[in-house]
Protein backbone atom coordinates (compact mmCIF):
# COMPACT_ATOMS: atom_id res chain seq x y z
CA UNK A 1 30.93 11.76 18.70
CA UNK A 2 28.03 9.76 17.10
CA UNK A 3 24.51 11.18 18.01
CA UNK A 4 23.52 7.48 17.58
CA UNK A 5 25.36 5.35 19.54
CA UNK A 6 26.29 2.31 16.89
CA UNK A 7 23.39 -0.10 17.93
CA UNK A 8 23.92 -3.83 16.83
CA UNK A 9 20.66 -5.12 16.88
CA UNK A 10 22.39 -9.22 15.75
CA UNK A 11 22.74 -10.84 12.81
CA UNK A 12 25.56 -8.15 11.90
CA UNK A 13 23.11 -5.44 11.79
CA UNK A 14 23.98 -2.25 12.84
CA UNK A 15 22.21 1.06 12.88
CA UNK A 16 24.42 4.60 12.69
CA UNK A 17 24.43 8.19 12.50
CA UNK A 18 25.13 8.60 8.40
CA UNK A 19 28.01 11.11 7.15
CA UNK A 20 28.74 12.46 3.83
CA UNK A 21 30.94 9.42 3.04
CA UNK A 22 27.08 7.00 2.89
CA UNK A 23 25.83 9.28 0.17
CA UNK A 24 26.88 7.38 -2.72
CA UNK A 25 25.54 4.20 -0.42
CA UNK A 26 22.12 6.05 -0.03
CA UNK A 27 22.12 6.74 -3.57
CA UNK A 28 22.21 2.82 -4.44
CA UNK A 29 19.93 1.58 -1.89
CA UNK A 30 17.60 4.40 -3.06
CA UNK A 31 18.10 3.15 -6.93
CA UNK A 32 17.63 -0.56 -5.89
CA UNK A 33 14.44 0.49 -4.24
CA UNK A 34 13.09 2.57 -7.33
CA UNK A 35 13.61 5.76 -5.07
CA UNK A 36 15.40 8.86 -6.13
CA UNK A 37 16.16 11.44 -3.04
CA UNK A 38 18.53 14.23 -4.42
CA UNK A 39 21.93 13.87 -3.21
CA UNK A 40 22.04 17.51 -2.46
CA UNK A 41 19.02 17.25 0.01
CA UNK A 42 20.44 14.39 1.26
CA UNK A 43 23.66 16.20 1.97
CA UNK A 44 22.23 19.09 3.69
CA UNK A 45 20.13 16.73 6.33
CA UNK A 46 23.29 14.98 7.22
CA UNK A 47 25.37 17.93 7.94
CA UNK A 48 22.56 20.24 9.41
CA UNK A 49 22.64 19.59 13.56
CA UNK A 50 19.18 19.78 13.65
CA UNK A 51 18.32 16.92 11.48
CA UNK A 52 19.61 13.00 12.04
CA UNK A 53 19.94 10.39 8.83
CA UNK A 54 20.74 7.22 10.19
CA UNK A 55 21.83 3.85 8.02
CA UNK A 56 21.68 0.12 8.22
CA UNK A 57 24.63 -1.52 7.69
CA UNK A 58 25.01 -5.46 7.65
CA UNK A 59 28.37 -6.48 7.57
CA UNK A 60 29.62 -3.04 7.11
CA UNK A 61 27.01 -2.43 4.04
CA UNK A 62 24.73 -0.11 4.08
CA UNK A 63 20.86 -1.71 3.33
CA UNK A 64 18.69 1.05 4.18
CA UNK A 65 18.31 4.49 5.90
CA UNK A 66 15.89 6.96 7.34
CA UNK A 67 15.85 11.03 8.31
CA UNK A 68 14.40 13.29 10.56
CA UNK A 69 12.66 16.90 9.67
CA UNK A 70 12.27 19.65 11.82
CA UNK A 71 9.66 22.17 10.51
CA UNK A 72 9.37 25.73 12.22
CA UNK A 73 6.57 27.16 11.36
CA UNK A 74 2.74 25.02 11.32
CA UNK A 75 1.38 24.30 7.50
CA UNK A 76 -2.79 24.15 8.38
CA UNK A 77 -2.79 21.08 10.85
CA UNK A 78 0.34 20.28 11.00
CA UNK A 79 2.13 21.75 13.48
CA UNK A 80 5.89 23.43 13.94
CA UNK A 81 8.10 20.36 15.01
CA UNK A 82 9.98 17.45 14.58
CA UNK A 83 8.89 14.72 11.96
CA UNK A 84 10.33 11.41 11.07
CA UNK A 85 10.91 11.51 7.06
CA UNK A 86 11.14 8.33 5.07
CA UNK A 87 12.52 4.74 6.00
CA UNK A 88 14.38 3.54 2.63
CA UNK A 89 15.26 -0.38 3.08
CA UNK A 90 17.06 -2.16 0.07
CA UNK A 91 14.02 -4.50 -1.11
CA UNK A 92 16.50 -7.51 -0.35
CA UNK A 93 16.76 -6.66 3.11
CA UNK A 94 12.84 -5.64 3.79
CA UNK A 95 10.86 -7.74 6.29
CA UNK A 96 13.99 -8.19 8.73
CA UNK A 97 13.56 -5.35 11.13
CA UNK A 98 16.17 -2.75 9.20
CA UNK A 99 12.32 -0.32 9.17
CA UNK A 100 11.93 -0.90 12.91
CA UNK A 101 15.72 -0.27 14.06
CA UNK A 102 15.81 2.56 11.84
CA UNK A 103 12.97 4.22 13.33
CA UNK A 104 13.80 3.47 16.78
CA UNK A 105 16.95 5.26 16.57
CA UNK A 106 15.88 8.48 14.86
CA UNK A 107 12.66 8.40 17.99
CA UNK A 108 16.01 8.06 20.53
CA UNK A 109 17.41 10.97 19.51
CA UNK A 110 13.98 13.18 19.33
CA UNK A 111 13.06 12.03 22.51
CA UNK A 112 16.22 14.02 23.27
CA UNK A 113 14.86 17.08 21.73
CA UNK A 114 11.12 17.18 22.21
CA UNK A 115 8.24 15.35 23.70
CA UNK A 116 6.06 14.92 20.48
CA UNK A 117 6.76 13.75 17.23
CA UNK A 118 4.83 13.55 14.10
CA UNK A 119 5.14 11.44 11.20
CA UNK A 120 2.89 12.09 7.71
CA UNK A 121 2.29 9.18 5.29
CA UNK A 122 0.15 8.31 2.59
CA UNK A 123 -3.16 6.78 3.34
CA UNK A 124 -2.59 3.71 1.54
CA UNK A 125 0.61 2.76 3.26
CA UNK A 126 -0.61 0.05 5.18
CA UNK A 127 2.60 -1.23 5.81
CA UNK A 128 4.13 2.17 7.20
CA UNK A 129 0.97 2.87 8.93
CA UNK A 130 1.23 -0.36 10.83
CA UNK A 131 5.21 0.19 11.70
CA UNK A 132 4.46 3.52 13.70
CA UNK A 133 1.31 2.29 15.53
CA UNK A 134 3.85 -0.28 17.81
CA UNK A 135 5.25 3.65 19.50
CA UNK A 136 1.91 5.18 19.52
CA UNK A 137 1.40 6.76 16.33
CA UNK A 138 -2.21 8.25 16.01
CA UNK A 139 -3.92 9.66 13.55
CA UNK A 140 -4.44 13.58 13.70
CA UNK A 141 -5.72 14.57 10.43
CA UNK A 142 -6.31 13.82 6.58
CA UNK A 143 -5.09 15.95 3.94
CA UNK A 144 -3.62 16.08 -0.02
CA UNK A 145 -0.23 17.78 1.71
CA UNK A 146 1.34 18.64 4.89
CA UNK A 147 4.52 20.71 4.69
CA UNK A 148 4.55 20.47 0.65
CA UNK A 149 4.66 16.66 0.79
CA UNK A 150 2.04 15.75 -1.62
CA UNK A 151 0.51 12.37 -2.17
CA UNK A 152 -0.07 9.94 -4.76
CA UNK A 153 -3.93 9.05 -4.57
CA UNK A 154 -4.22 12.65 -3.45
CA UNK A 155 -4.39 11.48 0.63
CA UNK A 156 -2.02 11.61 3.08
CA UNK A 157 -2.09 11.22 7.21
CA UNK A 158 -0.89 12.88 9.98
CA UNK A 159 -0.06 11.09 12.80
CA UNK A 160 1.38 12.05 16.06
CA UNK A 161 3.17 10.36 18.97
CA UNK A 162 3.94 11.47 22.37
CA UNK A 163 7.83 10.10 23.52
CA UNK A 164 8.62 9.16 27.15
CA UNK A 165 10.57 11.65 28.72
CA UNK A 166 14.24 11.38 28.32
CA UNK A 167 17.27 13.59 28.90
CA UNK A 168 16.14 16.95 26.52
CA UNK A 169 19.25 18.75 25.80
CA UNK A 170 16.62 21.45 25.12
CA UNK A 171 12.85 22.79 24.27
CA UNK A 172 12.21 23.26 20.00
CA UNK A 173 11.83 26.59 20.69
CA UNK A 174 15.55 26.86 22.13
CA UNK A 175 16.33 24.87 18.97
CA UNK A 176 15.23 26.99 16.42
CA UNK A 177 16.29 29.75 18.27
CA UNK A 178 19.79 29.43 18.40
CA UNK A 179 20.28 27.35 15.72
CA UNK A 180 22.60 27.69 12.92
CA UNK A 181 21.58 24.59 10.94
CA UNK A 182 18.98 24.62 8.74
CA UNK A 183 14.89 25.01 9.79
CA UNK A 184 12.56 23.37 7.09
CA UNK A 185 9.75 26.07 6.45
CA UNK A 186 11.56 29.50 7.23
């Protein structure tokens, strides 16, 4: 069963749980937006249960896609948790939503899992910044790295959102607990 129910948002867009079979889709809309994630990290975030990557697809295509971290242990202010990770968007599809859709999903599915989420960014990513304020993002500290991510300019943001409650299928401690997937930081 999908985590993320398919959610067609018009327009043929729809918005998905990815699977090993969008890696080589990943790695083009990556390419066409002068990104490079490793296919191997990739990988291991789609098949590790505590993790989502979602895609955009229009028409069946996929035009961008986005991931979800979950980090066990704190790194100075940021805390253990669950983080949104980066929004790629093919830059011929950018400035119709994908960014938006893409984030609401991968919020869906952590408000099943936990009641805060936290997002880190680079200080001059206006753009970014001004997508996450619309659920509440707010800023929590400044720093040259959170969690290893470093930062061009040498500045980077934490920011930190509250979800409404929704069904929890359990606590992050429960999670990490008994998980067999992968924990970021251990």
């Amino acid at each position: 069963m999908d985590p993320v129910p398919r959610a067609t948002t018009g327009g043929g867009l729809a918005v998905r749980t990815a699977t090993v079979e969008d890696l080589a889709a990943i790695e083009r809309v990556d390419a066409a937006a002068d990104r490079s994630a490793t296919a191997d990290a990739v990988r291991a975030a789609v098949l590790d249960p505590q993790r989502l990557v979602v895609v955009a697809e229009v028409d069946g295509a996929v035009v961008g896609w986005a991931k979800t971290h979950l980090f066990a242990r704190p790194d100075g202010p940021a805390p253990a948790g669950h983080y949104l990770g980066g929004v790629t968007v093919h830059p011929a599809w950018r400035r119709r939503g994908l960014g938006a859709a893409l984030t609401e999903a991968r919020l869906d599915w952590l408000g099943e899992r936990t009641d805060r989420v936290h997002y880190v960014v680079n200080a001059a990513n206006s753009a970014s910044i001004a997508l996450h304020r619309r659920w509440g993002f707010q800023e929590v500290a400044r720093a040259p790295s959170f969690h290893r991510v470093p930062f061009a300019g040498g500045l980077g943001l934490l920011l930190t959102a509250r979800l409404p409650q929704r069904g929890r299928c359990d606590s992050m401690t429960s999670t990490i607990a008994g998980s067999s997937g992968t924990v970021l930081g251990e």
